[in-house]
C-alpha atoms as a PDB file:
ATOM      1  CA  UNK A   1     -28.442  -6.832   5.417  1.00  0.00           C
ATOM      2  CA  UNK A   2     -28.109  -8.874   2.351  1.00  0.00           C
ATOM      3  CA  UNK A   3     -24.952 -11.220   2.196  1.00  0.00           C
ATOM      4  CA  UNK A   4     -23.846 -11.339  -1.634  1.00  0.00           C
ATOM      5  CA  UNK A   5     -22.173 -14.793  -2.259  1.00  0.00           C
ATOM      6  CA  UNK A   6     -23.457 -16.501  -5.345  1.00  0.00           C
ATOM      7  CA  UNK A   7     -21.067 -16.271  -8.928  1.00  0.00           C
ATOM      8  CA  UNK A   8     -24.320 -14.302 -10.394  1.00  0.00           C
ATOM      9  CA  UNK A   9     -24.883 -11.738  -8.014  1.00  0.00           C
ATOM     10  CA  UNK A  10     -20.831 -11.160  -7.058  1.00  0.00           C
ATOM     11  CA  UNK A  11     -20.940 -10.463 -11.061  1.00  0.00           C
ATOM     12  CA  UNK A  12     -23.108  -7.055 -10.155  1.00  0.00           C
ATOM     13  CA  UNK A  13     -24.075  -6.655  -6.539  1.00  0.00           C
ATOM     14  CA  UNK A  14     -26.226  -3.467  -7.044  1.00  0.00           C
ATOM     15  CA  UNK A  15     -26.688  -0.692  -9.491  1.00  0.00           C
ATOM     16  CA  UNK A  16     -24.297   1.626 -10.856  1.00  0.00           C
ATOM     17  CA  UNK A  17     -25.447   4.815  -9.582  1.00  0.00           C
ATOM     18  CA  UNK A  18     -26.672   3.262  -6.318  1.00  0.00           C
ATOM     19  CA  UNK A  19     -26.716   5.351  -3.297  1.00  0.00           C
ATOM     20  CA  UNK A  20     -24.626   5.274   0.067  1.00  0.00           C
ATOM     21  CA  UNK A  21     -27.459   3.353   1.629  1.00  0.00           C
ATOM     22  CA  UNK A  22     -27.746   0.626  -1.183  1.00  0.00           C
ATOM     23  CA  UNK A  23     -24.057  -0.635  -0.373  1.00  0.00           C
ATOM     24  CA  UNK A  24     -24.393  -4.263   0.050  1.00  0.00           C
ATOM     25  CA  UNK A  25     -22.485  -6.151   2.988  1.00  0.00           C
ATOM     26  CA  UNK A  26     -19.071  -7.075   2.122  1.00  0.00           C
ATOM     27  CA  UNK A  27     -15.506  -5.046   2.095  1.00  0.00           C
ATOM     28  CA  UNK A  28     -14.435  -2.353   0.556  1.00  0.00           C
ATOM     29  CA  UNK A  29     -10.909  -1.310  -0.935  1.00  0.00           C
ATOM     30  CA  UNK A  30     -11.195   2.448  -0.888  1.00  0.00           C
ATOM     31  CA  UNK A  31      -8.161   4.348  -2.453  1.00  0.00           C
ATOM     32  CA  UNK A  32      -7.018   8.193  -0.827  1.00  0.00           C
ATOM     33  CA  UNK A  33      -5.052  10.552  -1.804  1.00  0.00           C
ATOM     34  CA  UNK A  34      -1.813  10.359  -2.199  1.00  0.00           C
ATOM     35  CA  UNK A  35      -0.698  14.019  -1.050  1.00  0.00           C
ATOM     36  CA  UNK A  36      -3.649  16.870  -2.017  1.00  0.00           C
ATOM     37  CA  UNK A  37      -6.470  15.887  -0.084  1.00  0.00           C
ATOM     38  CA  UNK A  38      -8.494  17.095  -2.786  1.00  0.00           C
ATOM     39  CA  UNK A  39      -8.177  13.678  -4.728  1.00  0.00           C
ATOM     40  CA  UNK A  40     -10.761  11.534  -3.481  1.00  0.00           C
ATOM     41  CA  UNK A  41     -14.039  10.258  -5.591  1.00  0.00           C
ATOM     42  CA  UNK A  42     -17.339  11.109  -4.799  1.00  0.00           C
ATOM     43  CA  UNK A  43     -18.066   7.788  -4.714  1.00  0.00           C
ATOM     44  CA  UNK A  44     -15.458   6.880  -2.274  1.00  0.00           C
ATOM     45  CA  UNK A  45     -16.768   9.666   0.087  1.00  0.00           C
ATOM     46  CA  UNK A  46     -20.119   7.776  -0.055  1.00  0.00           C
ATOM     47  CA  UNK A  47     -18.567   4.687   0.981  1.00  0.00           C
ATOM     48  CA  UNK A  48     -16.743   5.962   3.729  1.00  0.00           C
ATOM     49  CA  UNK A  49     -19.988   7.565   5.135  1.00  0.00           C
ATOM     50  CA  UNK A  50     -22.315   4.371   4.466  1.00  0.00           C
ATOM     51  CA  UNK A  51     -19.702   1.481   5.737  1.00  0.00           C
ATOM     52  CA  UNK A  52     -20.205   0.205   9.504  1.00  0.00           C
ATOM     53  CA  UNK A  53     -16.112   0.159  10.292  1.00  0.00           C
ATOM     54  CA  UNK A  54     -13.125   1.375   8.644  1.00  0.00           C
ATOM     55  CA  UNK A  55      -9.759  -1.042   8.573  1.00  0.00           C
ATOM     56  CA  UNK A  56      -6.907   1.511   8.283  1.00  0.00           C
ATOM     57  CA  UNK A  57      -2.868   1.247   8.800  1.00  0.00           C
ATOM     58  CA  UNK A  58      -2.975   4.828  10.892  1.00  0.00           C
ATOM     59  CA  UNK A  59      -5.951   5.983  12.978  1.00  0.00           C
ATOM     60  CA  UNK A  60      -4.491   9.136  13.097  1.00  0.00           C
ATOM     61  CA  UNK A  61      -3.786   9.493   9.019  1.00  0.00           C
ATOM     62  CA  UNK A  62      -7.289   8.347   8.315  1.00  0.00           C
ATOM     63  CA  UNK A  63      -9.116  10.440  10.910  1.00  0.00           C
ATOM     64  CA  UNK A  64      -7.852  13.192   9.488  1.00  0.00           C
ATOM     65  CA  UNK A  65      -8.783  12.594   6.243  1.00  0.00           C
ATOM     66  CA  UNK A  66     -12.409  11.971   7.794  1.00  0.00           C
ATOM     67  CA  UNK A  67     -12.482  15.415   9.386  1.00  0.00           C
ATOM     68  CA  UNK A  68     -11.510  17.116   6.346  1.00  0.00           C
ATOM     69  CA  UNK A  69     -14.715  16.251   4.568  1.00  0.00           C
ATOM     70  CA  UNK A  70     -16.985  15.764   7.914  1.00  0.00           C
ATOM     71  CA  UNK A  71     -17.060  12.220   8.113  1.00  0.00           C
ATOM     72  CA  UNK A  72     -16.884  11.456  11.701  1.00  0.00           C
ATOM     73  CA  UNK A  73     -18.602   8.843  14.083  1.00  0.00           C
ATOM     74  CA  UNK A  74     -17.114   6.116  12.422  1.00  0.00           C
ATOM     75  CA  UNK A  75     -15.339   3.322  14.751  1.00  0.00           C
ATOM     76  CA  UNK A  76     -11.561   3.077  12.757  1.00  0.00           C
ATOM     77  CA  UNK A  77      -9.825  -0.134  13.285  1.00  0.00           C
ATOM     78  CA  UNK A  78      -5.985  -0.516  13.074  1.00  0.00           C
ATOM     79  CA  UNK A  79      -4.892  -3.049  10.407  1.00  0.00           C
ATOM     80  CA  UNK A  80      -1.848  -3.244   8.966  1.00  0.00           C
ATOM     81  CA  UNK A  81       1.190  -5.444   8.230  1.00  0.00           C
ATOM     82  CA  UNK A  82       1.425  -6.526  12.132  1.00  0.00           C
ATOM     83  CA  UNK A  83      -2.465  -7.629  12.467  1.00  0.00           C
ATOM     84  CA  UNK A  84      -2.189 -11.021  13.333  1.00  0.00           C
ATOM     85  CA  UNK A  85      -4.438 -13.805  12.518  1.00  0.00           C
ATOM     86  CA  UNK A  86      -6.463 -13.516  15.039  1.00  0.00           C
ATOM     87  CA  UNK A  87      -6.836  -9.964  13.679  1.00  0.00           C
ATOM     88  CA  UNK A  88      -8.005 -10.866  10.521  1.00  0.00           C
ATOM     89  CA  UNK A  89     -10.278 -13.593  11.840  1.00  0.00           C
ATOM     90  CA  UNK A  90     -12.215 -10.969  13.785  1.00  0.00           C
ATOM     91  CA  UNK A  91     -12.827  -8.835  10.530  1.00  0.00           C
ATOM     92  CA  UNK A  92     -14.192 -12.070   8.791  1.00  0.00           C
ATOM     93  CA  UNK A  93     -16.652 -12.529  11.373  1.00  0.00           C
ATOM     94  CA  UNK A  94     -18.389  -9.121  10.901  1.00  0.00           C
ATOM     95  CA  UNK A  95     -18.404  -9.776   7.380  1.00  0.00           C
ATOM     96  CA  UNK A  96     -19.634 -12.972   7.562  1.00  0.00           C
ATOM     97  CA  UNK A  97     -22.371 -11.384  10.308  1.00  0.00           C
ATOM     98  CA  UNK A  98     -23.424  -8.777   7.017  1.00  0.00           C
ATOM     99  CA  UNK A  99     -21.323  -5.908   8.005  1.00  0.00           C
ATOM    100  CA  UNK A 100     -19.946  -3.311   5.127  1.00  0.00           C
ATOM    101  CA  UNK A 101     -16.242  -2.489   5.915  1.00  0.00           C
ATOM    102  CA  UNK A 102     -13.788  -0.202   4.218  1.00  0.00           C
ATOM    103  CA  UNK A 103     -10.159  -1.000   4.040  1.00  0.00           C
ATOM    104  CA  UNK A 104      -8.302   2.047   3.017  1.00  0.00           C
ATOM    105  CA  UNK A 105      -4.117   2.897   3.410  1.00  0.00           C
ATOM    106  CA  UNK A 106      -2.594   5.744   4.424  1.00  0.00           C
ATOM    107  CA  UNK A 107      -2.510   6.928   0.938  1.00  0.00           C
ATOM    108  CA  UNK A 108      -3.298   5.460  -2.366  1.00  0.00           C
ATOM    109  CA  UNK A 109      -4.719   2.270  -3.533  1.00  0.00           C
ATOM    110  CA  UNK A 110      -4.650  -0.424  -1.028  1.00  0.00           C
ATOM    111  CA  UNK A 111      -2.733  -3.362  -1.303  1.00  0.00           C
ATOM    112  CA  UNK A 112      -0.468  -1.982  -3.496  1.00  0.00           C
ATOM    113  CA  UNK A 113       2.116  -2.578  -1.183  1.00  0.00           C
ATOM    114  CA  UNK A 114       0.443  -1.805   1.473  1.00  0.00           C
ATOM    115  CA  UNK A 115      -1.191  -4.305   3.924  1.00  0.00           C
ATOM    116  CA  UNK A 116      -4.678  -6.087   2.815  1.00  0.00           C
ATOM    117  CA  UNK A 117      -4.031  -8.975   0.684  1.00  0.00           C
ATOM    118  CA  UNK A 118      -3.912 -11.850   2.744  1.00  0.00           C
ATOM    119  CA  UNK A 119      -7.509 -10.366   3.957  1.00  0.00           C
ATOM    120  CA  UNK A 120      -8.787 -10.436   0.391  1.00  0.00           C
ATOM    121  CA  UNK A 121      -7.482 -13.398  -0.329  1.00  0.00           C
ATOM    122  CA  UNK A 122      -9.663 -15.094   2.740  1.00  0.00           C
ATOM    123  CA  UNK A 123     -12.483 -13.190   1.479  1.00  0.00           C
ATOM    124  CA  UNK A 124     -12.592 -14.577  -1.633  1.00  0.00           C
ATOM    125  CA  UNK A 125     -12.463 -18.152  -0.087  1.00  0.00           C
ATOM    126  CA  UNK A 126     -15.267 -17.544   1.785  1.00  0.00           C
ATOM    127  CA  UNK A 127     -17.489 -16.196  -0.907  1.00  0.00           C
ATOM    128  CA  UNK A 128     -17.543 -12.896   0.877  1.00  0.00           C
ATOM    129  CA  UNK A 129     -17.923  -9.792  -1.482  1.00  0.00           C
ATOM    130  CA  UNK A 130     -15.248  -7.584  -2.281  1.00  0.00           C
ATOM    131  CA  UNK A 131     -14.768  -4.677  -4.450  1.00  0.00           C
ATOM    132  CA  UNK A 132     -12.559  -1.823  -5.222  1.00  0.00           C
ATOM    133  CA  UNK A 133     -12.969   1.926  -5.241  1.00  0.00           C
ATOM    134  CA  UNK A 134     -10.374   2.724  -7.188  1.00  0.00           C
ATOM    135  CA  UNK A 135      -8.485   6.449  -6.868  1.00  0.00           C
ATOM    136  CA  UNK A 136      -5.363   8.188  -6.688  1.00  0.00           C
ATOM    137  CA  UNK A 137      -1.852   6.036  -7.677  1.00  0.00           C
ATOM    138  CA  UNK A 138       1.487   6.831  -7.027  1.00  0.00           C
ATOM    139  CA  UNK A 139       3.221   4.472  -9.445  1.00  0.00           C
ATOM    140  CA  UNK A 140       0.408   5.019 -12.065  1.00  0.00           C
ATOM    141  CA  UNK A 141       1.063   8.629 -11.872  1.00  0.00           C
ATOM    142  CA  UNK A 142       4.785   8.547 -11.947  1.00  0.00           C
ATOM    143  CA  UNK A 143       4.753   6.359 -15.066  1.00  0.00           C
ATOM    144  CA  UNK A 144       2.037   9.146 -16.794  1.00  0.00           C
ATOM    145  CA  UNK A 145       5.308  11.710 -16.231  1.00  0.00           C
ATOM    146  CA  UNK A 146       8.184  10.180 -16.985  1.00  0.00           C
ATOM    147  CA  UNK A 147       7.805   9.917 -20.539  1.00  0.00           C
ATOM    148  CA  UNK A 148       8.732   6.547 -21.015  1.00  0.00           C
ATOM    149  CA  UNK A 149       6.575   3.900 -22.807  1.00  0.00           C
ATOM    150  CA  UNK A 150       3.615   2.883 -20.905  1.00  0.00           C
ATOM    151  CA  UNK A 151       1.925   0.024 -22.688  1.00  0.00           C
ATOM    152  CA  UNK A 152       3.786  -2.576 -20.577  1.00  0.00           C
ATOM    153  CA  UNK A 153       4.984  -1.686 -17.135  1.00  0.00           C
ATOM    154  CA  UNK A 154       5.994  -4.019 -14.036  1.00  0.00           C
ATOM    155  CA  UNK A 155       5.977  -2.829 -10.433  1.00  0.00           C
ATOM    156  CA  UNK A 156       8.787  -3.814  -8.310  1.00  0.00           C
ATOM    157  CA  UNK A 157       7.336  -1.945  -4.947  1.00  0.00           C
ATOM    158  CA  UNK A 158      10.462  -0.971  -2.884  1.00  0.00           C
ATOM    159  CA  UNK A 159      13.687  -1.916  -3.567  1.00  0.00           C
ATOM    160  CA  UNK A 160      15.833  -4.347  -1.495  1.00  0.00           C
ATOM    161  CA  UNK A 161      17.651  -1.870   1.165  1.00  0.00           C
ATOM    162  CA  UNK A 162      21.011  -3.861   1.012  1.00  0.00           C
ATOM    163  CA  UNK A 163      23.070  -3.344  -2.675  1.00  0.00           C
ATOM    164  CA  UNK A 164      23.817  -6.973  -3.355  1.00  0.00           C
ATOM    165  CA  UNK A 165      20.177  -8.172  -2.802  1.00  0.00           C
ATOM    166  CA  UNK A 166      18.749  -4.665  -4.617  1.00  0.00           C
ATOM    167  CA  UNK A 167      21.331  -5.926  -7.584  1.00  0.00           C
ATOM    168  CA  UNK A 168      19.653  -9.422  -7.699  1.00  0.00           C
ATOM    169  CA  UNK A 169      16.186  -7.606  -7.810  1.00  0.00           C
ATOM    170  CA  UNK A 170      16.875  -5.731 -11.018  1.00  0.00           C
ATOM    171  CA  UNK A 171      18.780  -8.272 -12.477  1.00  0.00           C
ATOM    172  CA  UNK A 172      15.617 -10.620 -12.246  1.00  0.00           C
ATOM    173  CA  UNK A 173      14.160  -7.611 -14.926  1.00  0.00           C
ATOM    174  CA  UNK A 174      16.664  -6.656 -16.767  1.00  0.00           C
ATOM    175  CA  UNK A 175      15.025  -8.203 -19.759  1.00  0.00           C
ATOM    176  CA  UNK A 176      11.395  -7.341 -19.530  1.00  0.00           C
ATOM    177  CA  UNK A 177      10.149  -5.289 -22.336  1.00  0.00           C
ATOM    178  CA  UNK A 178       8.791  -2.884 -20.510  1.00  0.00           C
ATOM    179  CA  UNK A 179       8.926   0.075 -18.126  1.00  0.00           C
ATOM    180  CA  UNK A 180      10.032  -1.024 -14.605  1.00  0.00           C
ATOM    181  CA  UNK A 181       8.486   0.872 -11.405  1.00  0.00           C
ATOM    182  CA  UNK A 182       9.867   1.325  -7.702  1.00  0.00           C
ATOM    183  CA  UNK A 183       9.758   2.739  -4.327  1.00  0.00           C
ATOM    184  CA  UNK A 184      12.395   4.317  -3.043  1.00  0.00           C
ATOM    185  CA  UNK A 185      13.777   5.815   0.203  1.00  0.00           C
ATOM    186  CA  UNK A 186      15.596   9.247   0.042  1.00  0.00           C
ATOM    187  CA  UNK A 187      18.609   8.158   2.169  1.00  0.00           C
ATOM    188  CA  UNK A 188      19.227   5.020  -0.237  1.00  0.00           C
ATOM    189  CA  UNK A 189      18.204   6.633  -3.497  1.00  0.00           C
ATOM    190  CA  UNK A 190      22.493   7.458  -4.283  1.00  0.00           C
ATOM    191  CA  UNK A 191      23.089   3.917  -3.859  1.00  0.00           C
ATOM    192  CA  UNK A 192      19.723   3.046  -5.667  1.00  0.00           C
ATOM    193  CA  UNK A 193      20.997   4.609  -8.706  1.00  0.00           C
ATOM    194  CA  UNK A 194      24.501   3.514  -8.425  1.00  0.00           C
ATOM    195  CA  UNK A 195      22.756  -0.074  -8.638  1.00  0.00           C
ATOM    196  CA  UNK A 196      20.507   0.710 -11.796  1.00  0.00           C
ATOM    197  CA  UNK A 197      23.438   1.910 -13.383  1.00  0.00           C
ATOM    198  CA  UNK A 198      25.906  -0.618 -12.399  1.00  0.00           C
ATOM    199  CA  UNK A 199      22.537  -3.525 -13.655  1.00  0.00           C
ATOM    200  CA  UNK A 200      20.722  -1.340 -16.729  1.00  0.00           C
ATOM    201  CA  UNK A 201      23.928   0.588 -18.173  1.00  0.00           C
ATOM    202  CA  UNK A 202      22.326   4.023 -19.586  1.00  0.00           C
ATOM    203  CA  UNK A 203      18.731   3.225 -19.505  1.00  0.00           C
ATOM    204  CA  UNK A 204      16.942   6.874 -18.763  1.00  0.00           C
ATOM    205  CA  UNK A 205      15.626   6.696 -14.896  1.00  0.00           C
ATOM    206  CA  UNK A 206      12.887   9.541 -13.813  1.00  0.00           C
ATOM    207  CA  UNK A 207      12.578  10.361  -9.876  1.00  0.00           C
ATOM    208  CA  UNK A 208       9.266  11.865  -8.690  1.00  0.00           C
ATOM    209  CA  UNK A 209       8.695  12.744  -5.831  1.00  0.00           C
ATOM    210  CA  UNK A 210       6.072  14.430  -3.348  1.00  0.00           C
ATOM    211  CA  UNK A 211       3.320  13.790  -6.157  1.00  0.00           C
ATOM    212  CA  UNK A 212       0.152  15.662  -6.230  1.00  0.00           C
ATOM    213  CA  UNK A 213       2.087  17.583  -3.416  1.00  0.00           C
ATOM    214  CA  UNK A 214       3.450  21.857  -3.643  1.00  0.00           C
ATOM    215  CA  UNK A 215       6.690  20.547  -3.900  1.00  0.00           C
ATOM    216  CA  UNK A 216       6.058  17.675  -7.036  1.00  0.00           C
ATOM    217  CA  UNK A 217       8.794  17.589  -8.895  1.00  0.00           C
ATOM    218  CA  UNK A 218      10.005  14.379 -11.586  1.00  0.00           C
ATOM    219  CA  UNK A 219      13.809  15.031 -12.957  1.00  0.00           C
ATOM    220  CA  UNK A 220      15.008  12.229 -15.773  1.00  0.00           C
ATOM    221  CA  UNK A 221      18.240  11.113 -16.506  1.00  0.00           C
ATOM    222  CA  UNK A 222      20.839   8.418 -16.844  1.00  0.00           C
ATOM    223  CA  UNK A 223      21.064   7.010 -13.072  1.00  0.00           C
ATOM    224  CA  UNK A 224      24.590   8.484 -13.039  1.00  0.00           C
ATOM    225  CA  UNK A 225      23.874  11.768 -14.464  1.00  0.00           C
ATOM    226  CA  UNK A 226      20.813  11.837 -11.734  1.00  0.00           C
ATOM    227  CA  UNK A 227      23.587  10.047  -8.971  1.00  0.00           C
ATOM    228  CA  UNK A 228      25.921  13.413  -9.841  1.00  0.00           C
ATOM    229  CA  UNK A 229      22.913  16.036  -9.771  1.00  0.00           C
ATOM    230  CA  UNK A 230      21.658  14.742  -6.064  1.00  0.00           C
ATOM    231  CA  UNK A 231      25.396  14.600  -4.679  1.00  0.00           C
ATOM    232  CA  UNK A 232      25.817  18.291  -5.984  1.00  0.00           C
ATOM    233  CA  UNK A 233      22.231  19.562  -4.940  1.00  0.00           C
ATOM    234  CA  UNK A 234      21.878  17.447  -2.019  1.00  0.00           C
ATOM    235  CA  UNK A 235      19.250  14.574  -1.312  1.00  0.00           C
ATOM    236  CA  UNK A 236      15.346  14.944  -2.337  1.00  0.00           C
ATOM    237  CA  UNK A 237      12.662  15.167   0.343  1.00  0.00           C
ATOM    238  CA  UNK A 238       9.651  12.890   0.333  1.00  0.00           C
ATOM    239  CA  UNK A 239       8.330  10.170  -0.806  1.00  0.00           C
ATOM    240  CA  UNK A 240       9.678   9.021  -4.005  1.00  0.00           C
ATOM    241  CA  UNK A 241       8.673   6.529  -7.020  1.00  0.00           C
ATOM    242  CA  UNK A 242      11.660   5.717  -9.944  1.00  0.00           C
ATOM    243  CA  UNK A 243      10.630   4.843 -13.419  1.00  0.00           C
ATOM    244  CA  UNK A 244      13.169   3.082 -15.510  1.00  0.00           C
ATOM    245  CA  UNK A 245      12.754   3.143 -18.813  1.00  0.00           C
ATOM    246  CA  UNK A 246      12.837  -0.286 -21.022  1.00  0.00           C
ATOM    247  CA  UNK A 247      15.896  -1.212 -23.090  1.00  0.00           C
ATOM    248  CA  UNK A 248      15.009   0.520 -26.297  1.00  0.00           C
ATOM    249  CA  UNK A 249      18.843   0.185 -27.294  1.00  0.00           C
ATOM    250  CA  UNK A 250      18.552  -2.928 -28.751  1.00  0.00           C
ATOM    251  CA  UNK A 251      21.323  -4.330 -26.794  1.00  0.00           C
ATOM    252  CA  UNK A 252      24.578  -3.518 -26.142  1.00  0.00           C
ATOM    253  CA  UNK A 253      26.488  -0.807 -27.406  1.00  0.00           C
ATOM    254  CA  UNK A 254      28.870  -1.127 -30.456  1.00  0.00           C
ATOM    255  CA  UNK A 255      32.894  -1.008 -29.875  1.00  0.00           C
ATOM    256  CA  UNK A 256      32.827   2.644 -31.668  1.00  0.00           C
ATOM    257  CA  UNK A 257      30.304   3.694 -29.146  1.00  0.00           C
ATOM    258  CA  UNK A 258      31.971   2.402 -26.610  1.00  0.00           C
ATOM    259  CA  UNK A 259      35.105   4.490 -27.623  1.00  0.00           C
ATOM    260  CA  UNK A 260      33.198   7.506 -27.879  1.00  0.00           C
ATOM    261  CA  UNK A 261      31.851   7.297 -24.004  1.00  0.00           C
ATOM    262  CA  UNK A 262      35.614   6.893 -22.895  1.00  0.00           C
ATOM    263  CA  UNK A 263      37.340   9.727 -25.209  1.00  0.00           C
ATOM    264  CA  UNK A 264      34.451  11.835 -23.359  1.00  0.00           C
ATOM    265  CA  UNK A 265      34.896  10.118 -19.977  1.00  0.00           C
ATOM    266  CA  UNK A 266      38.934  10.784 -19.904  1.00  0.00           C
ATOM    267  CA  UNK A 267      38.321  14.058 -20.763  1.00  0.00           C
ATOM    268  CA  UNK A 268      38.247  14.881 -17.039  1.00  0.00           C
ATOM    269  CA  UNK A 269      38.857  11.252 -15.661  1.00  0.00           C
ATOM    270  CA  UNK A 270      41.723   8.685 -15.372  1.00  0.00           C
ATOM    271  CA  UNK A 271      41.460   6.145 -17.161  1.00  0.00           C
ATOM    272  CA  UNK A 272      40.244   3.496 -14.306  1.00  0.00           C
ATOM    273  CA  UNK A 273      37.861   5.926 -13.119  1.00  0.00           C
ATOM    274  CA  UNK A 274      36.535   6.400 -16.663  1.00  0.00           C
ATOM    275  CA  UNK A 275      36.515   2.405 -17.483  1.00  0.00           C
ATOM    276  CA  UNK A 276      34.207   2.081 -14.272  1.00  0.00           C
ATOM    277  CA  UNK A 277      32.146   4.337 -15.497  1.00  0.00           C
ATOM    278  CA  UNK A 278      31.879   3.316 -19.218  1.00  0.00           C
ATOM    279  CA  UNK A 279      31.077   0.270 -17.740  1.00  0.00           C
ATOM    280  CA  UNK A 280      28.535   1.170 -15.520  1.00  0.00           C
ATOM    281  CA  UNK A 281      26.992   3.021 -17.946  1.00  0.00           C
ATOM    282  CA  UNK A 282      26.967   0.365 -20.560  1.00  0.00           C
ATOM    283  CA  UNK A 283      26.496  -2.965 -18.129  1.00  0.00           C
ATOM    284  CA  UNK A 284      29.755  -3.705 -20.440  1.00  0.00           C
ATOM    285  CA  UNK A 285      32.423  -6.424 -18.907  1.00  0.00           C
ATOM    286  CA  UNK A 286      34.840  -3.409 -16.556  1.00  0.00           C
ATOM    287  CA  UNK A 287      37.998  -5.750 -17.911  1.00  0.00           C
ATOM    288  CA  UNK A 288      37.233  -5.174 -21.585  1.00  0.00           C
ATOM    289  CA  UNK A 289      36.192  -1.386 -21.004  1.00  0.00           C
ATOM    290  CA  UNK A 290      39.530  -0.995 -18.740  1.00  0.00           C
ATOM    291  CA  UNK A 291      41.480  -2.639 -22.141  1.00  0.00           C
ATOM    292  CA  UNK A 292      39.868  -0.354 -24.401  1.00  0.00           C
ATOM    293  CA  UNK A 293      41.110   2.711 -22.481  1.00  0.00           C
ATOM    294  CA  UNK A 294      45.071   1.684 -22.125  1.00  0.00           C
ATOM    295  CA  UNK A 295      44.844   1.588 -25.793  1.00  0.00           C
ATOM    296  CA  UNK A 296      42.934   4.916 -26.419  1.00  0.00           C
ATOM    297  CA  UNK A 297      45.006   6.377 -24.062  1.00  0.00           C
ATOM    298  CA  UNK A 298      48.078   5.174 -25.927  1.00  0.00           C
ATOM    299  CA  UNK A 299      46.933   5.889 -29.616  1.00  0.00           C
ATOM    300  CA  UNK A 300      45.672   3.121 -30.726  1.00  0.00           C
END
């Protein structure tokens, strides 16, 4: 098999419409679906069939998704985050020998926090081809349905599990002009919102879940307002991306705003409880909220 290495013919390796048995040696990123089996390219099909080996986190995920469209025979090798070096180095050498591998995840586009990049990275060192098949997206398609602005987006990949270092996190992108995108666990997702609120103020969050799935579902809302809806309905079920939107507030609200939130707030909270969560809301100073209150609550 033909080894591509050179600048010129890394640039475009073989045609577009080339068939499975025109694949030139090298590895493969090969996205999967992310729920309904159903989303996979044609062309990624034709890759699976053609390559000699498949690198996969799951033998058991991936084989399935073989059976399901008859591709079978194929020796699957398990690489993920705990492949060691030596791992790695044993996947260079077929490469390097003019093997075609596929690297796929367990769903969605590899690498994308998912294991893979330290193997790419070698790859390109050693002038071995590498290309994508690019496919189905979790965060991609969780920013299409939120509704918030999509020209500029960051993706934070999952949150910190412990609050103070999670608060660090989104502090470090408070200020980017953009839409922000993470990973999230049900069981933490409470005190994941509690955190975007307590860091981002109101700042409309969306939380989708079980995407391209029966049970899909993306709900939007100030974190607290989503905080109070999960407590009350109980927590989601599956795997779930957040979306906050960017700071289109221009900064922080005025005094008179401010007042308005805690006239509503004390409507059916004391007045510490509703200074917290002014304050939360707003990423206002609690002290100054907590002043403003004693003197609504006294008139003046």
């Amino acid at each position: 098999m033909k080894k591509y290495t050179s600048e010129k013919e890394n640039e475009k390796p073989h045609p577009e419409n080339a068939g499975a048995q025109d694949l030139p040696a090298g590895l493969y990123l090969v996205a999967t679906p992310i729920g309904n089996l159903r989303d996979i390219s044609l062309r990624a099909l034709d890759v699976l069939k053609a390559v000699d080996g498949l690198l996969c986190e799951d033998t058991r995920v991936t084989r399935k998704l073989l059976g399901a469209y008859g591709v079978d025979g194929k020796k699957l090798v398990s690489y993920n985050d705990h492949s060691d070096e030596a791992a790695r180095d044993r996947v260079l050498e077929r490469l390097a020998k003019g093997e075609r591998l596929a690297l796929v995840s367990d769903a969605g586009m590899p690498l994308v926090s998912d294991p893979g990049y330290k193997l790419v990275r070698a790859c390109v060192a050693q002038g071995i081809y590498v290309t994508s098949v690019p496919g189905a997206s979790a965060p991609l398609m969780a920013l299409q349905l939120s509704g918030f602005p999509s020209d500029k987006f960051c993706f934070l990949g999952f949150l910190p599990p412990k609050s103070a270092a999670r608060r660090k996190v989104l502090e470090g992108w408070r200020h980017v002009q953009g839409s922000l995108i993470a990973f999230e666990t049900a069981p933490r997702l409470l005190d994941a919102l509690a955190d975007i609120a307590a860091v981002y103020g109101g700042r409309q969050v969306a939380v989708a879940r079980e995407l391209t799935k029966f049970f899909e579902e993306v709900r939007r809302g100030d974190a607290l307002a989503l905080v109070r809806y999960y407590q009350d309905k109980g927590l989601p079920k599956g795997e779930i991306v957040l979306v906050i939107a960017p700071d289109e507030g221009g900064g922080m609200p005025s005094d008179e705003e401010i007042a308005e939130r805690l006239r509503a707030a004390m409507g059916t909270m004391s007045v510490k409880e509703a200074a917290a969560f002014v304050a939360a809301e707003t990423g206002a100073a609690r002290k100054k909220i907590y002043e403003m209150a004693l003197d609504l609550k006294k008139g003046k």
